[in-house]
N, C-alpha and C. Protein backbone atom coordinates (compact mmCIF):
# COMPACT_ATOMS: atom_id res chain seq x y z
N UNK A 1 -30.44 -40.20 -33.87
CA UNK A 1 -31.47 -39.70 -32.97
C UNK A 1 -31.32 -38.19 -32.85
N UNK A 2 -32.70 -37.61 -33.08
CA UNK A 2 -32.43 -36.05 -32.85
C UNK A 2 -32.48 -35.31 -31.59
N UNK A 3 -31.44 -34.61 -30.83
CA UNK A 3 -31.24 -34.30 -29.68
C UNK A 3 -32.37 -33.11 -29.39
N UNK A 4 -32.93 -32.85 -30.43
CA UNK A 4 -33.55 -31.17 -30.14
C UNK A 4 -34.84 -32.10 -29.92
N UNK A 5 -35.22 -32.94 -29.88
CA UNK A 5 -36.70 -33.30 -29.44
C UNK A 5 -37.18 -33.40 -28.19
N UNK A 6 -38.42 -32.46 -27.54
CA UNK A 6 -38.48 -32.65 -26.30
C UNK A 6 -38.62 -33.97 -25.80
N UNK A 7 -38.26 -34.66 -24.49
CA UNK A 7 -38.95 -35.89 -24.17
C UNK A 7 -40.74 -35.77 -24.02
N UNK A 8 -40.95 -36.97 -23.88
CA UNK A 8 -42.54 -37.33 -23.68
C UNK A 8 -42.27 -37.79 -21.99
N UNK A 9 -42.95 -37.14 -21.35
CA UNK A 9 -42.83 -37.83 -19.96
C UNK A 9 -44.30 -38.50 -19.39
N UNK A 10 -43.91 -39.84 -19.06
CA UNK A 10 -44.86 -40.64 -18.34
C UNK A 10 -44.68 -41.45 -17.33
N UNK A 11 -45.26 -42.32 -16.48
CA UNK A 11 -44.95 -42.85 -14.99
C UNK A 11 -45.19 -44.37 -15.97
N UNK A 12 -44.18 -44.59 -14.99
CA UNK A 12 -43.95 -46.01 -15.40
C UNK A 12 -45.27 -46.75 -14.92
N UNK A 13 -44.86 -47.99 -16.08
CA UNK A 13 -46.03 -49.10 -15.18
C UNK A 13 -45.14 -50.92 -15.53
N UNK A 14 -45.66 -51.38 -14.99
CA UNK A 14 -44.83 -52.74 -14.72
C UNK A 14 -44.50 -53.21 -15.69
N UNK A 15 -45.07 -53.26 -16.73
CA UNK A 15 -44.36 -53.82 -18.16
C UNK A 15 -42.71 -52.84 -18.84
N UNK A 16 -42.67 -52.03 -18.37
CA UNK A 16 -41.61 -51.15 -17.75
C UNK A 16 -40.36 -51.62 -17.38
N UNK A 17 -40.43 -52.18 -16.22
CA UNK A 17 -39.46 -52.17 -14.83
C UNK A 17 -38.48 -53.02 -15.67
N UNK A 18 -38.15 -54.11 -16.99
CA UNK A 18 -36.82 -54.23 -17.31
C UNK A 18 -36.13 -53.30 -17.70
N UNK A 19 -36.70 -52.72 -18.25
CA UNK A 19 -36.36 -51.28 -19.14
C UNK A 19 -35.72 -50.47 -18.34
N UNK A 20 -36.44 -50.35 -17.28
CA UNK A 20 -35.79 -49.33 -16.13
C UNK A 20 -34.36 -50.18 -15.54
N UNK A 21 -34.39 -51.05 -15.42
CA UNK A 21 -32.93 -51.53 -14.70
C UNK A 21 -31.99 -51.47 -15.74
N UNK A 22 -32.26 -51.85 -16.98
CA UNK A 22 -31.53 -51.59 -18.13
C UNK A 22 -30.93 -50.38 -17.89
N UNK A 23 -31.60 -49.14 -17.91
CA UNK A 23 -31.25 -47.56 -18.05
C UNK A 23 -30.46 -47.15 -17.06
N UNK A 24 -31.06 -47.66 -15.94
CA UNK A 24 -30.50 -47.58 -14.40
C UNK A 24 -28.80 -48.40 -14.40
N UNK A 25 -28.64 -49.37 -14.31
CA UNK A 25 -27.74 -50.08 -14.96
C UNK A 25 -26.53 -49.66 -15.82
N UNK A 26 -27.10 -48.96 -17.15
CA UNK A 26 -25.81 -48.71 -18.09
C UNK A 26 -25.59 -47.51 -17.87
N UNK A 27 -26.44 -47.05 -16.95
CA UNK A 27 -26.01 -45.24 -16.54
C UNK A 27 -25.20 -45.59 -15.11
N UNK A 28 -25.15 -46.22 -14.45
CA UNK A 28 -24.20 -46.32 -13.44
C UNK A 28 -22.91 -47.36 -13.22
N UNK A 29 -23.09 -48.73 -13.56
CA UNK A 29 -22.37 -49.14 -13.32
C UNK A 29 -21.70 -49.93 -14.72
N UNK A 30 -20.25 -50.73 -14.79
CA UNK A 30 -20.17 -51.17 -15.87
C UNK A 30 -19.65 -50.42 -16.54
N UNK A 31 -19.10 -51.35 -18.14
CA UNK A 31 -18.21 -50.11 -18.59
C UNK A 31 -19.31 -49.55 -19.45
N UNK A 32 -20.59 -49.30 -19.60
CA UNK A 32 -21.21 -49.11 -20.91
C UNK A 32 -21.49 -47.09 -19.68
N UNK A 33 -21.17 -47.58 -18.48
CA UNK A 33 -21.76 -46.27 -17.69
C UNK A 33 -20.66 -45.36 -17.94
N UNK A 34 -19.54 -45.71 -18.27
CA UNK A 34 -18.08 -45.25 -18.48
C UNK A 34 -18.02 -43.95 -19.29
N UNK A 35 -19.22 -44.11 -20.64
CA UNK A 35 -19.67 -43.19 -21.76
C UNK A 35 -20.59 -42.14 -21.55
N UNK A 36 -20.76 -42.35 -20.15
CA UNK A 36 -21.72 -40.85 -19.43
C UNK A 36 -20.48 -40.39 -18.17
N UNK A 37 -21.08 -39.16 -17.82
CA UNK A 37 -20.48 -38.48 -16.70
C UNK A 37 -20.47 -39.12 -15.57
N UNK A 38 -21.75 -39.18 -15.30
CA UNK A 38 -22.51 -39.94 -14.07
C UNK A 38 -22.41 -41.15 -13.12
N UNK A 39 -21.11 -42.30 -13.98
CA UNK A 39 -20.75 -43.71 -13.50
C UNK A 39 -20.45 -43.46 -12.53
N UNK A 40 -20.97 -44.38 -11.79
CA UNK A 40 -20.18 -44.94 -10.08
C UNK A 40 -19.16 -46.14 -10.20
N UNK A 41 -18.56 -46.62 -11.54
CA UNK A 41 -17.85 -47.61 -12.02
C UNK A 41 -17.15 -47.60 -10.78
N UNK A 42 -16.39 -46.79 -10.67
CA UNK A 42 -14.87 -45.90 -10.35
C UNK A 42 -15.20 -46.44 -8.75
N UNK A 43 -16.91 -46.11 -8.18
CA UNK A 43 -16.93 -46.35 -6.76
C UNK A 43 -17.35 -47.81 -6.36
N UNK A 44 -18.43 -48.01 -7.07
CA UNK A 44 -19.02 -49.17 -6.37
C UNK A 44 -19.26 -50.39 -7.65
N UNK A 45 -19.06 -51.58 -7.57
CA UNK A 45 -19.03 -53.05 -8.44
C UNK A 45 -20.87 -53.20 -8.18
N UNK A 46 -20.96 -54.23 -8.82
CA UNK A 46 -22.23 -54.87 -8.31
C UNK A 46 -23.47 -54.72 -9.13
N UNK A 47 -24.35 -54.76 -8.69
CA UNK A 47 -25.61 -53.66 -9.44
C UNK A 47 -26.61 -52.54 -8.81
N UNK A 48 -27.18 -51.91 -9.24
CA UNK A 48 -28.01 -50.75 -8.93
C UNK A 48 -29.09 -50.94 -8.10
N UNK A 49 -29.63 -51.75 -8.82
CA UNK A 49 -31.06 -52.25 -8.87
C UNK A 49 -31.34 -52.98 -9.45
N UNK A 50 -32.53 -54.16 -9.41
CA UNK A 50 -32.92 -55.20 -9.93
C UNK A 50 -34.12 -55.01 -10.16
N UNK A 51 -35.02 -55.94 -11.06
CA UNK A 51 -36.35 -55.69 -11.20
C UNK A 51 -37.50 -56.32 -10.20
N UNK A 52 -36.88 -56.24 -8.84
CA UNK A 52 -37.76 -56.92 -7.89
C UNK A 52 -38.07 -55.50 -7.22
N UNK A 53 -36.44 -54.44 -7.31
CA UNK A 53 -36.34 -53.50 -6.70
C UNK A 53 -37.25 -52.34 -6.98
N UNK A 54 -37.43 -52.38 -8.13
CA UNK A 54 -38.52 -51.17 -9.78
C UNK A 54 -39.59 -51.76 -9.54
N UNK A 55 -40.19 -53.18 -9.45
CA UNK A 55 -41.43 -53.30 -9.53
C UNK A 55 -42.00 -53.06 -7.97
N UNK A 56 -41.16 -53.26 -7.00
CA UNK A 56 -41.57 -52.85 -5.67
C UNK A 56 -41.73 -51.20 -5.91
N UNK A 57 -41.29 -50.25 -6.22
CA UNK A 57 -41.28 -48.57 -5.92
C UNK A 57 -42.80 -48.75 -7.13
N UNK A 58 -42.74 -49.54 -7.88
CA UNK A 58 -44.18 -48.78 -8.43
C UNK A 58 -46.14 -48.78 -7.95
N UNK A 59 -45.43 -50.05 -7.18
CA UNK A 59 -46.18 -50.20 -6.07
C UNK A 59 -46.51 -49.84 -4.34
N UNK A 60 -45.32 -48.63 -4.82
CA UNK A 60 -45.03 -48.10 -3.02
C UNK A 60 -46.30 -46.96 -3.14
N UNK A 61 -47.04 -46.61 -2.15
CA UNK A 61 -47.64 -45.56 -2.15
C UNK A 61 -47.40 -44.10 -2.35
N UNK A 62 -47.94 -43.18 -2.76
CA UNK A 62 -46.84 -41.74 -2.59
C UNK A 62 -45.61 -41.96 -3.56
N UNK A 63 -45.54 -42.67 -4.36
CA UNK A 63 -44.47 -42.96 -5.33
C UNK A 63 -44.55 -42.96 -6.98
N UNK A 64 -43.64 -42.55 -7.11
CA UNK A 64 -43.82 -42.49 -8.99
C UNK A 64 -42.55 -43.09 -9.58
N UNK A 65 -42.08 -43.28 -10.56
CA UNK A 65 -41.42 -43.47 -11.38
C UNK A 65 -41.32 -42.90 -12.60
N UNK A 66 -41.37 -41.93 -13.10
CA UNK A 66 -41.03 -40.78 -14.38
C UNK A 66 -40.53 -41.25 -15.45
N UNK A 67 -40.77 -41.60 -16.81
CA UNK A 67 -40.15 -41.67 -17.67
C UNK A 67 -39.90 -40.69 -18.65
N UNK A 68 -38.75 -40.74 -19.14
CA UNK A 68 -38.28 -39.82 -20.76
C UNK A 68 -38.59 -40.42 -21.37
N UNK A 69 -39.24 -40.25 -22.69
CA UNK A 69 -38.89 -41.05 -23.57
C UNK A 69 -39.11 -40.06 -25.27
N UNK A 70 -38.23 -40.38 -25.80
CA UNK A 70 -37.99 -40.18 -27.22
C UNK A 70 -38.35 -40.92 -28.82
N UNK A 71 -39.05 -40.98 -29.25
CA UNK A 71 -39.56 -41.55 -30.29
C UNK A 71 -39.77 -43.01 -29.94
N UNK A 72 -40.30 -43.03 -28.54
CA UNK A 72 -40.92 -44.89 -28.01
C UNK A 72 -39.40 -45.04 -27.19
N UNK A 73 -38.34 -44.44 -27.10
CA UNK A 73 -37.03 -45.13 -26.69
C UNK A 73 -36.78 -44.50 -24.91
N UNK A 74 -36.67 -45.17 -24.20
CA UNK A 74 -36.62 -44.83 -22.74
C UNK A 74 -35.34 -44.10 -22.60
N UNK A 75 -34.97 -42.72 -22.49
CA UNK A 75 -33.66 -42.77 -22.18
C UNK A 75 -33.81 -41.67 -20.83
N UNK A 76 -34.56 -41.62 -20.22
CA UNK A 76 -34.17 -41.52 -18.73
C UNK A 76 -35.29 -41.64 -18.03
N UNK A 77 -34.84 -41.83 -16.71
CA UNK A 77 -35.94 -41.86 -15.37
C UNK A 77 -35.37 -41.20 -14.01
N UNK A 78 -36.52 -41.34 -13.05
CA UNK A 78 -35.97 -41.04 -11.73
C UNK A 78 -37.57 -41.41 -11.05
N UNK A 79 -37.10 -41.43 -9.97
CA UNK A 79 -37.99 -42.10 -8.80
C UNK A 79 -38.02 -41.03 -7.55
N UNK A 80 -39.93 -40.59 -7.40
CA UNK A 80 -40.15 -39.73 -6.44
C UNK A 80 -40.90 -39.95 -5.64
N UNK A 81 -40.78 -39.83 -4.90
CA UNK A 81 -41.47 -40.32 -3.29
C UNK A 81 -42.23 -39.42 -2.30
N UNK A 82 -43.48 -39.30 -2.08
CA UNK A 82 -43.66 -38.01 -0.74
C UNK A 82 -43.73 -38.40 0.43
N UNK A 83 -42.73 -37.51 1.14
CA UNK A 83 -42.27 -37.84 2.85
C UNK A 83 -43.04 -36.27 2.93
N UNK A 84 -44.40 -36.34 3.33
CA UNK A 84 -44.58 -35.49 4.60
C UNK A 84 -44.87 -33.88 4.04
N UNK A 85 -44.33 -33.04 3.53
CA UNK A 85 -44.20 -31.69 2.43
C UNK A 85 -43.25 -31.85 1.65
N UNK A 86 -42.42 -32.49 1.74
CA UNK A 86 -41.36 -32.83 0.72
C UNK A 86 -41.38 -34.45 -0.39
N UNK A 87 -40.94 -34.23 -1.59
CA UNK A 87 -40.35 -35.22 -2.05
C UNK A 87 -39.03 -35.60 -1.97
N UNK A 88 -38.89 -37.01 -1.97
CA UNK A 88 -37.66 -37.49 -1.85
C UNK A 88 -37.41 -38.00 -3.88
N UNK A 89 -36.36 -37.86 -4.34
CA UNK A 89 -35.58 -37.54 -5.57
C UNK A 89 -34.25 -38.59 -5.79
N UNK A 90 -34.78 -40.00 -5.95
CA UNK A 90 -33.08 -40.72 -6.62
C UNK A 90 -33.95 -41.77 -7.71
N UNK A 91 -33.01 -42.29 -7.54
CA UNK A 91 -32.68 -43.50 -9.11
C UNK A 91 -32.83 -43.06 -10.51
N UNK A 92 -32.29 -41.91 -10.54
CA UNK A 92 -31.95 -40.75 -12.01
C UNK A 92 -31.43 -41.20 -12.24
N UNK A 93 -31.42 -41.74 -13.99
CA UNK A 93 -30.67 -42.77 -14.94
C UNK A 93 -30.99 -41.69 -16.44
N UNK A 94 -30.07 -41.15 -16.59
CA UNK A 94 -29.94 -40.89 -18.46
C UNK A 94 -28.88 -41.92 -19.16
N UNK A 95 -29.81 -42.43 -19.81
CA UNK A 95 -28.94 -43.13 -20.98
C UNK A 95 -27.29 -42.50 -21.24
N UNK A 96 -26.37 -42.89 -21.02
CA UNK A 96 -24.91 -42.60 -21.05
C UNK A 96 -24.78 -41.69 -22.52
N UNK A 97 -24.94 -41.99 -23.25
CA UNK A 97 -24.76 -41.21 -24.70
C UNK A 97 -25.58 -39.96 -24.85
N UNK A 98 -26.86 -39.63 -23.94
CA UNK A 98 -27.30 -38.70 -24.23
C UNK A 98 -27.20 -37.57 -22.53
N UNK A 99 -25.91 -38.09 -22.08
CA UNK A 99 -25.79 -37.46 -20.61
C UNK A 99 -25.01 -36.32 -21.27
N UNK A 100 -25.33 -34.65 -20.54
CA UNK A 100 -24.24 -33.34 -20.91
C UNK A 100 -25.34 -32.65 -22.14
N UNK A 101 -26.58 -33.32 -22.45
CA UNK A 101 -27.03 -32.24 -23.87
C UNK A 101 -28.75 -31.85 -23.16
N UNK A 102 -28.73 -31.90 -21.97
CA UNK A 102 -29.57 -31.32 -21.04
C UNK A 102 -31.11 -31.85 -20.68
N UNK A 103 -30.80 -33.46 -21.10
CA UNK A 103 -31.81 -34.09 -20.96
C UNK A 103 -32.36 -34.75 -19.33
N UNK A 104 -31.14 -34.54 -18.83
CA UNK A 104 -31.43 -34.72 -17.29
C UNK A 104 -31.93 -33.30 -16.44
N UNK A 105 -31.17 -32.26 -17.21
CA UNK A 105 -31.95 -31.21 -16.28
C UNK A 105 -33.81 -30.93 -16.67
N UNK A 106 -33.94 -31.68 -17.86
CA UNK A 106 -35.71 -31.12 -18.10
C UNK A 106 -35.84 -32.76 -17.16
N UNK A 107 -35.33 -33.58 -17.06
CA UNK A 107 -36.26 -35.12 -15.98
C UNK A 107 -36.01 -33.92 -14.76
N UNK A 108 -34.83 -33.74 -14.09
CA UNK A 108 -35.03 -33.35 -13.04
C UNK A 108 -36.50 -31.88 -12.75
N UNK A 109 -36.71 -30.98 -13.64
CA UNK A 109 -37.05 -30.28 -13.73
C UNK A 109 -39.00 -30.74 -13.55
N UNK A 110 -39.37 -31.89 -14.26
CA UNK A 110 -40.36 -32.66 -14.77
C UNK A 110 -40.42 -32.94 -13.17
N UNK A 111 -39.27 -34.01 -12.40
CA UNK A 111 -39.97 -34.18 -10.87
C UNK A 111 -40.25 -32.94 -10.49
N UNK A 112 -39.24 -31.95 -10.01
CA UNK A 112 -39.83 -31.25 -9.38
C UNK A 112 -41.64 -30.29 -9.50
N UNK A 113 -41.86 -30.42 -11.08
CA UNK A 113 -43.46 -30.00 -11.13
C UNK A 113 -44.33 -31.09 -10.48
N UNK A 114 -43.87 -32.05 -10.73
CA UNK A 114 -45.07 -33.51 -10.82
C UNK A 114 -44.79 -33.44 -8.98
N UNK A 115 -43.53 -32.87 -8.55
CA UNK A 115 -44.03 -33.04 -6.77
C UNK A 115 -44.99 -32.27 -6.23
N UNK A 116 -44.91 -31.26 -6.61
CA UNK A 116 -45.28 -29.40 -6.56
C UNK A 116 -46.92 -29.84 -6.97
N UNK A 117 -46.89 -29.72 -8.15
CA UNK A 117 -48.57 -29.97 -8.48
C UNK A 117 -49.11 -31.26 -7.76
N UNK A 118 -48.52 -32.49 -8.06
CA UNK A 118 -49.46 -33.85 -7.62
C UNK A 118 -49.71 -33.97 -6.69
N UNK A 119 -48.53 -33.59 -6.07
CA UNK A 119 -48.26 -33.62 -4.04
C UNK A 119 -48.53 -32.64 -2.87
N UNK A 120 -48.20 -31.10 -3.56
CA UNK A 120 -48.39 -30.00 -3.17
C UNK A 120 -47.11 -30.16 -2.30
N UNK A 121 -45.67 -30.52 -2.72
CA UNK A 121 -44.84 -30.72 -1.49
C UNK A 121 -43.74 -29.42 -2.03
N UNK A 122 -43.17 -28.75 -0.85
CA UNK A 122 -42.43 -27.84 -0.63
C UNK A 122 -41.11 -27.42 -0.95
N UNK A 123 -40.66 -29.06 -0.91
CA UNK A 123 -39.43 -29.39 -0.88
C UNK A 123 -39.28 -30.74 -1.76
N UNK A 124 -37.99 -30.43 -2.11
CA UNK A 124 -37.26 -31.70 -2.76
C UNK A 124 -35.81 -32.64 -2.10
N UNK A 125 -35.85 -33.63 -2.11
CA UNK A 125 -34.67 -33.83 -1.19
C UNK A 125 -34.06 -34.88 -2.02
N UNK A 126 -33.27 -35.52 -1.74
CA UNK A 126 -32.50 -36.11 -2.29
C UNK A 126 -30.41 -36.13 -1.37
N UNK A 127 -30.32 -37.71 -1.61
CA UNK A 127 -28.90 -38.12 -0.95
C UNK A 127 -28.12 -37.99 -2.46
N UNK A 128 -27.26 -37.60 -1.93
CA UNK A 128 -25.79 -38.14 -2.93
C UNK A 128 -24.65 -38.40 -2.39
N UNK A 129 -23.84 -39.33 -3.07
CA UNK A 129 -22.29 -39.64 -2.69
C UNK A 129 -21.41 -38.24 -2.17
N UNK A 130 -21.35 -38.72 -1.57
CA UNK A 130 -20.53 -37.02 -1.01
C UNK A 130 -19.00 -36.97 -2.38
N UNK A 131 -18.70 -37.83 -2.61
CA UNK A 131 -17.24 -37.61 -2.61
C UNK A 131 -17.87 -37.38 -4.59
N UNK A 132 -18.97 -37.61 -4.83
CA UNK A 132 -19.32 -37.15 -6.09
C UNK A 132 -19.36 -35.57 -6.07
N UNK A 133 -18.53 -35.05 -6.47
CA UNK A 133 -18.41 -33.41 -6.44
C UNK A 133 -19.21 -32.94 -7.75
N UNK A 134 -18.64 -33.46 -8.52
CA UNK A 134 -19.27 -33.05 -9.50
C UNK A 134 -20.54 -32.96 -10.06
N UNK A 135 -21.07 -34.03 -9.34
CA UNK A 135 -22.58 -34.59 -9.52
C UNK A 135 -23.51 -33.22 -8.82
N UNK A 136 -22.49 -33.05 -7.22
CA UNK A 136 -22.98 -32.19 -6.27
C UNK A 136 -23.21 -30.77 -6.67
N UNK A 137 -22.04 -30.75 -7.72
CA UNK A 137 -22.00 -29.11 -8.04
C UNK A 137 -22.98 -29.14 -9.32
N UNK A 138 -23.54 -29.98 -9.85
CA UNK A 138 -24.45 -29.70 -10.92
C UNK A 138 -25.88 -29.92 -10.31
N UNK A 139 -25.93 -30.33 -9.09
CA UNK A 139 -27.37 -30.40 -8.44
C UNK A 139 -27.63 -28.42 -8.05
N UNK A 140 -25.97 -28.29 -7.33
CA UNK A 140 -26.14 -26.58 -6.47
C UNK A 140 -26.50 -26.01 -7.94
N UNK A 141 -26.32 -26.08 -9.30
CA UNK A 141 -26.31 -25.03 -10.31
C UNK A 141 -27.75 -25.25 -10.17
N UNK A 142 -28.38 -26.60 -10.35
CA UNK A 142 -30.36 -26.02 -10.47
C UNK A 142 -31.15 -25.74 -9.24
N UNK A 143 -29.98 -25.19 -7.97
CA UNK A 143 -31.01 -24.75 -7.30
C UNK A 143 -30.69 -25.39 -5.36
N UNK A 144 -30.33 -26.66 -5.74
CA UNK A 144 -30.08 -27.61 -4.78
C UNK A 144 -28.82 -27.31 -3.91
N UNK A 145 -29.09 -27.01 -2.14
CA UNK A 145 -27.98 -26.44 -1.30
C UNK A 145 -27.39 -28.19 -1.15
N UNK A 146 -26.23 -27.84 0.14
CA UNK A 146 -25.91 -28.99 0.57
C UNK A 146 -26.29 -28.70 1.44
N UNK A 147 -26.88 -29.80 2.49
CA UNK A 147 -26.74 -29.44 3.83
C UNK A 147 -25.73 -29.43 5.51
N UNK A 148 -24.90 -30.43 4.73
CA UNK A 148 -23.76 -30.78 5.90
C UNK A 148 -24.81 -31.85 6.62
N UNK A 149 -25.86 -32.52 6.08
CA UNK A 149 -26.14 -33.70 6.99
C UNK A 149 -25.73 -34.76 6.30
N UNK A 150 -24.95 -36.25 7.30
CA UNK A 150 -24.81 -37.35 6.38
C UNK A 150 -25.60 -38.10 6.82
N UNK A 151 -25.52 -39.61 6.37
CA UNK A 151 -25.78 -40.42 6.82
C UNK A 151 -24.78 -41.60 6.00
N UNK A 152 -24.81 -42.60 6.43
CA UNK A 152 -23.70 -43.63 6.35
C UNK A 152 -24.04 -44.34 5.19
N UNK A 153 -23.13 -44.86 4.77
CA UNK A 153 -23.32 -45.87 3.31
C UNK A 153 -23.56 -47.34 3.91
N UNK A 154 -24.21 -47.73 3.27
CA UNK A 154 -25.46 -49.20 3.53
C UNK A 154 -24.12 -50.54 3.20
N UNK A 155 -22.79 -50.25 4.21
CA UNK A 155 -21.95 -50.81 3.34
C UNK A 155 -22.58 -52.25 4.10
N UNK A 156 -22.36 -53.32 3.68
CA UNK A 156 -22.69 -54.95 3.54
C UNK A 156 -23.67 -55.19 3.08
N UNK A 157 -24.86 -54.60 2.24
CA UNK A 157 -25.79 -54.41 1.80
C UNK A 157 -26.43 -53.88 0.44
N UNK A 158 -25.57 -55.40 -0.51
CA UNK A 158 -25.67 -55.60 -1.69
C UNK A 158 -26.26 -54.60 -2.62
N UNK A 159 -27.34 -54.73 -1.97
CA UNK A 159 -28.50 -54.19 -3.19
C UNK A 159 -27.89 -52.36 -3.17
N UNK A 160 -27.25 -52.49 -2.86
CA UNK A 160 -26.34 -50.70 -2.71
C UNK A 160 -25.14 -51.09 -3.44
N UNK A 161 -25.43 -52.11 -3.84
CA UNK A 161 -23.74 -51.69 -4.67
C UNK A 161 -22.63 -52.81 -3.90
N UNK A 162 -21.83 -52.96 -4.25
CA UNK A 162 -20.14 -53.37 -3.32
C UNK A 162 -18.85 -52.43 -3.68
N UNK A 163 -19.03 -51.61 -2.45
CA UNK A 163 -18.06 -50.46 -2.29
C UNK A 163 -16.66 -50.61 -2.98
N UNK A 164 -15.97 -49.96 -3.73
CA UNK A 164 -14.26 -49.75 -3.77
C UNK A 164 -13.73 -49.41 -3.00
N UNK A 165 -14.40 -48.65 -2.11
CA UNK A 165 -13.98 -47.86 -1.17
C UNK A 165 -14.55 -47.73 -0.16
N UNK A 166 -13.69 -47.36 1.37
CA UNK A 166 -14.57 -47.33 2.40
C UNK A 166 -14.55 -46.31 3.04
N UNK A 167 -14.40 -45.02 2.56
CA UNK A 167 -15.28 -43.46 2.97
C UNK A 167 -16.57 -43.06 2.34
N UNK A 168 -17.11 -43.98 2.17
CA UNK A 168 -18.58 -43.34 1.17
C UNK A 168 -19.16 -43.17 2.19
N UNK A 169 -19.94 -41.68 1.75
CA UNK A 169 -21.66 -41.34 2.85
C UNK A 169 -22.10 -40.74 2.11
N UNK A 170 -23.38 -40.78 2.27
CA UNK A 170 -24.57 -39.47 1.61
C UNK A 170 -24.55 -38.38 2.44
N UNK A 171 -24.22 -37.32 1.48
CA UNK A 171 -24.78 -35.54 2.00
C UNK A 171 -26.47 -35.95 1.63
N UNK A 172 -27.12 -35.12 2.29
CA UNK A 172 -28.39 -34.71 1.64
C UNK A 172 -28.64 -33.49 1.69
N UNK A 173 -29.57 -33.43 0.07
CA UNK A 173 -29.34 -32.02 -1.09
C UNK A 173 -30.99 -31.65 -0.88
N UNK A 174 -31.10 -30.10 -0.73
CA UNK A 174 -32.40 -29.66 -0.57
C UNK A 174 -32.55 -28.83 -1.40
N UNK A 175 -33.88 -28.62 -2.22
CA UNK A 175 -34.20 -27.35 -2.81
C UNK A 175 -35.75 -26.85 -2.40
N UNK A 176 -36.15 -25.81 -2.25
CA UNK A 176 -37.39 -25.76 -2.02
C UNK A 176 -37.71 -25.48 -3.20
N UNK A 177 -39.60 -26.19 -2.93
CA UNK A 177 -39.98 -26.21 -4.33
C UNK A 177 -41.18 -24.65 -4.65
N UNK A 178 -40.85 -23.96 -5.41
CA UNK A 178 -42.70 -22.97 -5.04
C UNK A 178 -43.07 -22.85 -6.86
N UNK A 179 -44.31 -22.33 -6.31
CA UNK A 179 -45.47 -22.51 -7.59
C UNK A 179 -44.97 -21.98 -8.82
């Protein structure tokens, strides 16, 4: 597969949503997530998301689902939402083998236009694992502060995962968005 090819970006639609848990899936958990940067192996067992979970967000209002894709082949997504002037920014999945050669910073780059133009929203927001530093410090390089706000991890509440650990919380990450 040739890395220099731009992706094709399009919004998902329901014939989709295995595809997406697939991507979602081997980019986070499991050992196949092990072969990207990005695994939560290390934090949380379980699964990500299911396809009850993908076909519900494509049907949420104010919501998108983004795809990469490369010669027909899905290798990333993320899921954007508008709260109000801002978008909200998670379920970013790059395919593990093609995580580090900058295919997540043009998805991330792709939401932030598609909020800006579709939405006219200001802001971008987005939670992350606090104790993911690394994740954190590659959000601050495109732009994204921390804020010092948390909120608590959804611990007994499967569809989040089953914790390793019991200090997890979300920081939430802001960038403003302009024309």
């Amino acid at each position: 597969m040739n890395t220099d090819i731009a992706p094709v970006f399009r919004q998902a639609v329901a014939a989709d949503v295995n595809a997406i848990v697939a991507l979602v899936e081997s980019a986070y958990r499991g050992e196949s997530s092990r072969r990207g940067w990005t695994t939560e192996a290390h934090l949380l067992d379980g699964r990500r998301t299911d396809a009850a979970a993908v076909a519900e967000l494509l049907t949420t209002p104010d919501s998108a689902v983004l795809l990469a894709q490369v010669d027909g082949e899905l290798l990333a997504c993320c899921q954007i939402e508008k709260h109000g002037d801002a978008a909200y920014f998670g379920m970013f999945a790059v395919h593990p083998p093609r995580q580090g050669g900058g295919l997540g910073r043009q998805v991330l780059t792709e939401a932030e236009r598609f909020a800006l133009g579709m939405w006219q929203c200001r802001a971008m927001h987005m939670k992350v694992i606090d104790v993911r530093h690394d994740l954190m410090a590659w959000y601050e390089r495109r732009g994204y502060r921390r804020t010092g706000e948390y909120s608590p991890f959804p611990y007994g509440d499967e569809r989040f995962g089953l914790p390793r650990r019991d200090d997890l919380r979300f920081e939430l990450m802001v960038k403003e968005l302009t024309p």
